[in-house]
Structure formats: C-alpha cells, structure tokens
Protein backbone atom coordinates (compact mmCIF):
# COMPACT_ATOMS: atom_id res chain seq x y z
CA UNK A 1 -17.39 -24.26 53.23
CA UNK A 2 -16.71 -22.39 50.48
CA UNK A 3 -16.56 -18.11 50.59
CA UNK A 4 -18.77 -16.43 48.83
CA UNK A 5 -16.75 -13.34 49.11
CA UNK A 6 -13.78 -14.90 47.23
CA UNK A 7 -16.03 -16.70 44.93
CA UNK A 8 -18.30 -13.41 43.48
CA UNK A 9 -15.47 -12.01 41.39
CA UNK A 10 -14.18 -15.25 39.97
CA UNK A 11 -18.14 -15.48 38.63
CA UNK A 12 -18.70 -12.11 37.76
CA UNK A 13 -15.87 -11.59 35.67
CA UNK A 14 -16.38 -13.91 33.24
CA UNK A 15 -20.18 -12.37 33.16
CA UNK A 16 -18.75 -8.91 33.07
CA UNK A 17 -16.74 -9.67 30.01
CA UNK A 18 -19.97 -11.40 28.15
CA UNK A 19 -21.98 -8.34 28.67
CA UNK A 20 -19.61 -5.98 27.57
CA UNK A 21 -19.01 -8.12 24.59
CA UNK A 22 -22.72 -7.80 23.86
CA UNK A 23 -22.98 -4.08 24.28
CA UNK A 24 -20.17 -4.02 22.01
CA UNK A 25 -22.11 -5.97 19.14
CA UNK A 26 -25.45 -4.42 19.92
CA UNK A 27 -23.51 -0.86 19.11
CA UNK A 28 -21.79 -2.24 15.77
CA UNK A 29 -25.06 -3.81 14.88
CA UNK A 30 -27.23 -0.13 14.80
CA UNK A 31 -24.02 0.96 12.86
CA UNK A 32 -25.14 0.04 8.92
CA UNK A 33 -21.99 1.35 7.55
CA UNK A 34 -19.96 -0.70 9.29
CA UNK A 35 -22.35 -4.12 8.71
CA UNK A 36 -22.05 -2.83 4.67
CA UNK A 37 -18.02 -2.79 5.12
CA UNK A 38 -18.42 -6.21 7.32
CA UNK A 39 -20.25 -8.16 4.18
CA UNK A 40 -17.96 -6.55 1.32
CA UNK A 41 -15.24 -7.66 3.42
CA UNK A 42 -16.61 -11.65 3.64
CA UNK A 43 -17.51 -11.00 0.62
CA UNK A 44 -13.87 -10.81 -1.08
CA UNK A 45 -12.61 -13.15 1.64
CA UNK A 46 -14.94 -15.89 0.42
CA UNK A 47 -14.13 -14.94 -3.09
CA UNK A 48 -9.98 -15.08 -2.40
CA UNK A 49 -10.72 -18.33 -0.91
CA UNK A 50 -13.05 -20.02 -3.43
CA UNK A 51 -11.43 -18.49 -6.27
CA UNK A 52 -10.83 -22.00 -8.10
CA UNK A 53 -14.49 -22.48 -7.73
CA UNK A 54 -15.59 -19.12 -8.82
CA UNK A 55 -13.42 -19.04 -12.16
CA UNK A 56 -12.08 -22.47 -13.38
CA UNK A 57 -9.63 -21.36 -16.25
CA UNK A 58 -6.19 -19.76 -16.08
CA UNK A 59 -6.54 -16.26 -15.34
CA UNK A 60 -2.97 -15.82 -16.59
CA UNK A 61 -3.67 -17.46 -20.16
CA UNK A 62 -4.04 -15.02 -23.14
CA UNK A 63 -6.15 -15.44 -26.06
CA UNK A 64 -4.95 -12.38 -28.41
CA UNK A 65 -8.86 -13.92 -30.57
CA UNK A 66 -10.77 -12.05 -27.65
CA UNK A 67 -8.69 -9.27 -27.10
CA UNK A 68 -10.01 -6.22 -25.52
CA UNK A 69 -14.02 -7.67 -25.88
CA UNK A 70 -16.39 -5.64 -24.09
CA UNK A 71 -19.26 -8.13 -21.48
CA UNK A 72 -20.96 -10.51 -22.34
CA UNK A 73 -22.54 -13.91 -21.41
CA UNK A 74 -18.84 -15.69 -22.37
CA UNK A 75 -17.09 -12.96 -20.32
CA UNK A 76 -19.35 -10.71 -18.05
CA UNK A 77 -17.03 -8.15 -17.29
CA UNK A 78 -15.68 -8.47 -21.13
CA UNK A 79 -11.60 -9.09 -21.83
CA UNK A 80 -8.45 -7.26 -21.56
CA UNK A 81 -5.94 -6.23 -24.09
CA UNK A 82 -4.43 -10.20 -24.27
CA UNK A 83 -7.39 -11.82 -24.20
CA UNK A 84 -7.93 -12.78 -20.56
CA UNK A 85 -11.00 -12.88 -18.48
CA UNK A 86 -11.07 -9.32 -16.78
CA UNK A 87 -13.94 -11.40 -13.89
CA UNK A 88 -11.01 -14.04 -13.36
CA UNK A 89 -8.44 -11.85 -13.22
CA UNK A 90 -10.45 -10.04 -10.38
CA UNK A 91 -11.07 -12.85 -8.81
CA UNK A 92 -7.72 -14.25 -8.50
CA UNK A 93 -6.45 -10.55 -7.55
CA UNK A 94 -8.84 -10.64 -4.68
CA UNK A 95 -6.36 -13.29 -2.96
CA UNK A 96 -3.21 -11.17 -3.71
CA UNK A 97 -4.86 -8.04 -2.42
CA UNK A 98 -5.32 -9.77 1.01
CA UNK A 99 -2.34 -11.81 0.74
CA UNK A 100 -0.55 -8.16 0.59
CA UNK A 101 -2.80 -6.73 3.43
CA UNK A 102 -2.48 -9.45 5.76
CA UNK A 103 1.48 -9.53 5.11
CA UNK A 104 1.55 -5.60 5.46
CA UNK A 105 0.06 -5.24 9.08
CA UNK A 106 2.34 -8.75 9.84
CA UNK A 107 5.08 -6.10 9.24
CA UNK A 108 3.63 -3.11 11.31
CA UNK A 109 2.45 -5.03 14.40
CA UNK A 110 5.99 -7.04 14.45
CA UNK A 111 7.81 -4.21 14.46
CA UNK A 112 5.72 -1.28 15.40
CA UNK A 113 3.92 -2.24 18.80
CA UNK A 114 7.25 -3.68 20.69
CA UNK A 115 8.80 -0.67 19.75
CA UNK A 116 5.80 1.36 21.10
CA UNK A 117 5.55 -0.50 24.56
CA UNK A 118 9.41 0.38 24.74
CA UNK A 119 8.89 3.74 23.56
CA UNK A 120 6.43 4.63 26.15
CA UNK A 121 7.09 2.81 28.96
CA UNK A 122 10.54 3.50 29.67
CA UNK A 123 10.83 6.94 28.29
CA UNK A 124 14.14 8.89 28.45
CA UNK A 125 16.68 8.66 25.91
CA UNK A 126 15.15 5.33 24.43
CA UNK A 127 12.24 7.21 24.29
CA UNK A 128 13.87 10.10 22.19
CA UNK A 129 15.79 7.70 19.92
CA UNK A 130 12.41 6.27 18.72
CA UNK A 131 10.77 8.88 18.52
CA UNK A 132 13.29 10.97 16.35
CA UNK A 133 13.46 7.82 13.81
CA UNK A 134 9.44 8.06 14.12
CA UNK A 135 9.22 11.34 13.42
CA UNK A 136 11.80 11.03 10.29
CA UNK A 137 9.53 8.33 8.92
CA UNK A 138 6.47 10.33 9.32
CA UNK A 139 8.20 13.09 7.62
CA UNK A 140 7.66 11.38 4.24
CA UNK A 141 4.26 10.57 2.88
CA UNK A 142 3.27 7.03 4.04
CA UNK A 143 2.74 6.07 -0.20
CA UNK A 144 6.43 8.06 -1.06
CA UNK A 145 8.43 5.83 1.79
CA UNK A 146 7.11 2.48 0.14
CA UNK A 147 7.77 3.95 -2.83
CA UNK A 148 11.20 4.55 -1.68
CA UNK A 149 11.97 1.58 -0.17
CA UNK A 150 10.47 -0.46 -3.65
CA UNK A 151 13.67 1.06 -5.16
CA UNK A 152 16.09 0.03 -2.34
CA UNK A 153 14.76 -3.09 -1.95
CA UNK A 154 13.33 -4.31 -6.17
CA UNK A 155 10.07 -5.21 -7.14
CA UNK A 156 7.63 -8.22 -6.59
CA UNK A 157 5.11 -9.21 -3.86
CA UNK A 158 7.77 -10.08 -1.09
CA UNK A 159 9.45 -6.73 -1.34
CA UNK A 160 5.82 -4.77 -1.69
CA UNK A 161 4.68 -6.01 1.64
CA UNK A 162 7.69 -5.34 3.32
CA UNK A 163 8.29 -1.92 2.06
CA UNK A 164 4.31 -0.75 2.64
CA UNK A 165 4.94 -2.45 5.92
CA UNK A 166 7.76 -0.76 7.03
CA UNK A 167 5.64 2.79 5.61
CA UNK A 168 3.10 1.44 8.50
CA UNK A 169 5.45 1.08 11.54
CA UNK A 170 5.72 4.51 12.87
CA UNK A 171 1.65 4.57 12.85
CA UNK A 172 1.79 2.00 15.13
CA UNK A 173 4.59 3.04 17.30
CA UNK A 174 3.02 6.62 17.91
CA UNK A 175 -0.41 4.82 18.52
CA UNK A 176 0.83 2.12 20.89
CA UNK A 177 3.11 4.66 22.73
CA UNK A 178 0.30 7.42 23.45
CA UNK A 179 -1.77 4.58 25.14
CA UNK A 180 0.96 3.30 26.67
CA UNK A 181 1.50 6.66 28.35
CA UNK A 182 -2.06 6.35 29.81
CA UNK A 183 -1.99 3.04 31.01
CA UNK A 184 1.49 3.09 32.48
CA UNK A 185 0.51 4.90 35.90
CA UNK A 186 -2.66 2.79 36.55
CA UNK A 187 -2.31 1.51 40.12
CA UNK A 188 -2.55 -2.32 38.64
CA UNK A 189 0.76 -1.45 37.28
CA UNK A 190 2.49 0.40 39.49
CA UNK A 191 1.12 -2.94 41.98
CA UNK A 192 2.86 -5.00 39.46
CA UNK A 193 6.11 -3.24 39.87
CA UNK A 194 6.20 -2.98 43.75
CA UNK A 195 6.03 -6.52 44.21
CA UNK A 196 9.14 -6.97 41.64
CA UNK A 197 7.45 -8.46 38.77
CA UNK A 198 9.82 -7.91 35.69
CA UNK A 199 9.34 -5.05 32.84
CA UNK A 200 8.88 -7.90 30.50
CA UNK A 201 5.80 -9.54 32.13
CA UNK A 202 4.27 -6.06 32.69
CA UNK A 203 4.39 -5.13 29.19
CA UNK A 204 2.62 -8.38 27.96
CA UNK A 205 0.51 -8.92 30.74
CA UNK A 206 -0.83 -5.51 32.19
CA UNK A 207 -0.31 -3.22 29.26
CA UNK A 208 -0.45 -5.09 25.91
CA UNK A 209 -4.03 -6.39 27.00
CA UNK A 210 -5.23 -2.81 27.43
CA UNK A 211 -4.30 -1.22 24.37
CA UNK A 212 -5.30 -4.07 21.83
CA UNK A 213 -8.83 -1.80 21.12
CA UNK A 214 -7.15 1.10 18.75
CA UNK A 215 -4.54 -1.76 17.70
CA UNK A 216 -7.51 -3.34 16.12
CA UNK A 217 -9.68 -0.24 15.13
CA UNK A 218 -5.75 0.40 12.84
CA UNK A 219 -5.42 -2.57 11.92
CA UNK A 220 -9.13 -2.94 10.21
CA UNK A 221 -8.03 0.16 8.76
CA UNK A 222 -4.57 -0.39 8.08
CA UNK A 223 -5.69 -3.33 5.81
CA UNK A 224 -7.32 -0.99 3.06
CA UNK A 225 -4.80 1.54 3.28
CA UNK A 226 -2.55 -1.58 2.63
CA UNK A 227 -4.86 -2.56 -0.60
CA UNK A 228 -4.55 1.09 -1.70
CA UNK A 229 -0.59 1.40 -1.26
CA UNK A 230 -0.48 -2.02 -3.47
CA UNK A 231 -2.80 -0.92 -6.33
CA UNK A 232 -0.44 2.07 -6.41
CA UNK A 233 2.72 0.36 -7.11
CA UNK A 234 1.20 -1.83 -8.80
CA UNK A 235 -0.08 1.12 -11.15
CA UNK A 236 3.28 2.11 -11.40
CA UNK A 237 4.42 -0.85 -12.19
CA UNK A 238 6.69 -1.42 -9.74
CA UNK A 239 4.60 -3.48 -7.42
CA UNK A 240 3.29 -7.24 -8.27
CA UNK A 241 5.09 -7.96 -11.91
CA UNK A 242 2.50 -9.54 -14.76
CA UNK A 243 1.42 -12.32 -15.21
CA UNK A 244 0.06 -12.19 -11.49
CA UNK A 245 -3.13 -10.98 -11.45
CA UNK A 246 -2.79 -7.65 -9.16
CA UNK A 247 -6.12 -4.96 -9.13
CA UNK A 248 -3.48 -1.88 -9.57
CA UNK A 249 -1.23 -3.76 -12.49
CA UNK A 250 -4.59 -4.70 -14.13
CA UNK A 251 -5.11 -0.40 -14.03
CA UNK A 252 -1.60 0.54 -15.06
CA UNK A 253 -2.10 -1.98 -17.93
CA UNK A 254 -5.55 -0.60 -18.94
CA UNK A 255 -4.70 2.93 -18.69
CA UNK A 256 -4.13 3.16 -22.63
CA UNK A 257 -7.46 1.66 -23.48
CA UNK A 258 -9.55 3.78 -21.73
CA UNK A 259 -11.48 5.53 -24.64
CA UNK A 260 -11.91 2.77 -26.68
CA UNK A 261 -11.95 -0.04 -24.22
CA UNK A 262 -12.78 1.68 -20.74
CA UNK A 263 -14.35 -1.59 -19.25
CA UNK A 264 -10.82 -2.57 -18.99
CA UNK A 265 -10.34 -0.25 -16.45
CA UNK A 266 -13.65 0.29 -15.02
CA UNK A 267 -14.14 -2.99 -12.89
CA UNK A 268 -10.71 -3.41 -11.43
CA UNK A 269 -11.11 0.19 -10.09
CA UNK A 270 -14.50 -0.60 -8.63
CA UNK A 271 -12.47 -3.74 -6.91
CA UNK A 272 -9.81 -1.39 -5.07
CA UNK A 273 -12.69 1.07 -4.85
CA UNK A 274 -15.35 -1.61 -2.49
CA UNK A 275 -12.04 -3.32 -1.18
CA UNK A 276 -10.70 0.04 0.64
CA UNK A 277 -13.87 1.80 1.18
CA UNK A 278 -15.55 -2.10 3.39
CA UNK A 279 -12.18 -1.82 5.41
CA UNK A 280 -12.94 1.52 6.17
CA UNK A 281 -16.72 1.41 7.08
CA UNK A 282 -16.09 -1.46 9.23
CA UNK A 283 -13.06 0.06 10.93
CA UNK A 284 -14.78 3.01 11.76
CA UNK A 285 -17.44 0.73 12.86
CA UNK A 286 -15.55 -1.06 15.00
CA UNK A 287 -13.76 2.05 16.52
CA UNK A 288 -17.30 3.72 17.60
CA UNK A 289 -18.65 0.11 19.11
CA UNK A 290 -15.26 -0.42 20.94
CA UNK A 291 -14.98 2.94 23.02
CA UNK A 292 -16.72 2.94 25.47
CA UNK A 293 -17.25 6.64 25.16
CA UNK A 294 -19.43 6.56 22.02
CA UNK A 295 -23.18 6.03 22.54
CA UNK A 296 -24.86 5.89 19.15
C-alpha cells in the first residue's frame, strides 16, 4: 500500500512550482513596459535571424552613384556616404549587436558567478582577495575599463566582447556574493554540510539554484548595457572595424554628415536607442514579476 504521507510532497511540488510560475507570468503580463521591451526584443531577434530574408543584397557593397541619398521607395531609410543600404546595414548589425551581447554576459557569468559563490561562501582571506580586485575594477567606470582593456588587448569583435565582458565581472561577483551571504545559513545548507556533503555539491546544488532570479533580472539587463558599451567603441572606432556592419561604427561614420545628410545618423541611433531601452523594460519587468515581494 502505498503512503500518502510520503507521496503528498512528491505531488505537490511539481504543482507548487506550476503555480508560482503562473503568478510569475500573470505579474509580467499587467506589466506593459516590460511586454513593449519583450516584443522589441523578438523583434530584433527575428530580424538578426532572418536577416538574409529581410535584405537580400550585400550590405557591405558600396555604390559611390547613391551616395549619401536620403529614403525612398529604392532605399527606405535612404544611403550612407558609400552608397550602401542604411535598412541593410541595420539589419545585418542587428545580428552583431546580439552576437556581442550574448558573448559579453558568456564572459561575466563564466567568470563572475564562480568567483561570487567562492567569494561568499567561504569568506576570510579569499573573501578579501576578491573583493579588493572587485573593488579595483569597480573603481573605473564600467565603459573606461573596456575601453582600457580595447587598448591592451586591439580591436575587432573577439577582443570587444571580451574586454566589455571582463568590465561586467565584478557586477556579477558583488551580486552573486550578497545573495550568497543570505542563502549560506539556511538550515537546508547547513543540513547539507552536517551530513558531509562536499563544498562543491553545495554550491551547485543548494546555492546556485537559489540565486539564479537577480542572475537573470542582470543578465536581461546586462545585455543592453552590453549593446550600449559596443556602439561606443564602435563610435570610437575602436570596436567592430568596417566593412562589418556595427550600429555604433555606422554613427562614428555618420557623424560628419549630420547637417547635410542627418538620416545617416538618425536610424542607426534609433536602433541602439529601441535595442537598449526593450532590454531594459523587460529586465525591469522581469525583476518586479520575479520577487516575490512586489505586488503590482
């Protein structure tokens, strides 16, 4: 005969999770901003992905016979100063935009949250060590240590995300080690470690699970700081190099047109402009509808 009494939790967990899961969406669902930021963001994910679709030509191919023409029904968002499709090059610099993001927060989580779970759950000296290297990154402005490290390291889209990625990890060691603080004394763990269960296994199995909510919430919003990092080098040219289409090179190369040609300028702006502010409004969606202490 089966137990009931050992058979109710294995049922109502499962149930437990669904219905907190639902709460969840019901709360980011009210939240407009964030459903705004969740369609901008499918929006330029669909367009990274369908890019050969949207724009058949070579967004890379000049054509000095249409140089700098303003929209119209050939080119709707009109040419830049070689002739190229301004709407292509947007396009295309949709996928390098996320193919930046997605490599920047690679680099954070890799190397921010294990050094986090160390940080704050063993304390004491390796605790200090991090922290004081922490605390030196933090000391420079998070757009001046990529910057920095552009210089050290050259230019190009390999060395962008890594040095914008780097400018992220002491966000996401101070974040992972404040919750790690918090959860480190919950009786499940201190359970964990009286019946000899090793550091290792607590950290991935006990802790990690329970402070994946404000990884997330950063990492939604890590993604358009990311975007916004990348235009800037890019402005500077010192980020992607031409021909690659690249939002922030397509400024830098526009900014000497901008009286006589400012649609050159105009819509790639308006990209980086949507692109950071949909991460945003969903990331602050998805912060409010995770914790548990928000009622909207």
């Amino acid at each position: 005969m089966t137990d009931a009494s050992t058979e109710s939790p294995r049922m109502t967990q499962p149930a437990a999770t669904a219905s907190r899961f639902r709460r969840q969406w019901a709360k980011l669902k009210r939240n407009k901003a964030a459903l705004v930021g969740g369609v901008l963001i499918l929006v330029f994910v669909l367009t990274a992905l369908l890019a050969p679709v949207l724009y058949r030509g070579n967004p890379s191919a000049p054509n000095l016979m249409k140089s700098l023409e303003p929209p119209s029904l050939e080119n709707p968002l009109g040419t830049d100063e070689l002739g190229r499709s301004i709407l292509g090059r947007i396009i295309y610099g949709a996928r390098v935009s996320l193919l930046i993001a997605v490599g920047v927060i690679a680099v954070g989580i890799i190397l921010g949250i294990p050094l986090g779970l160390i940080s704050g759950y063993y304390g004491g000296k390796v605790d200090f060590i991090i922290q004081r290297i922490t605390d030196a990154m933090l000391a420079f402005p998070g757009f001046l240590l990529a910057l920095a490290l552009v210089a050290v390291l050259g230019i190009g889209l390999k060395n962008t995300m890594i040095s914008i990625g780097i400018s992220m990890v002491p966000i996401y060691i101070r974040l992972v080690r404040g919750c790690v603080l918090s959860v480190r004394e919950e009786i499940y763990v201190e359970a964990a470690r009286a019946v000899g269960t090793r550091d290792a296994v607590i950290l991935i199995r006990h802790i990690l699970p329970n402070v994946m909510v404000p990884i997330t919430v950063q990492t939604t919003l890590g993604m358009g700081t990311a975007i916004l990092f990348a235009a800037g080098l890019g402005f500077l040219g010192i980020g992607v190099q031409p021909p690659t289409p690249e939002w922030g090179a397509m400024l830098g190369s526009a900014r000497n047109y901008l009286f006589h040609a400012p649609h050159v300028a105009t819509f790639p702006g308006i990209a980086i402009f949507l692109a950071v502010l949909s991460f945003n409004l969903f990331g602050d969606g998805l912060r409010d509808a995770l914790d548990p202490r928000f009622k909207l």
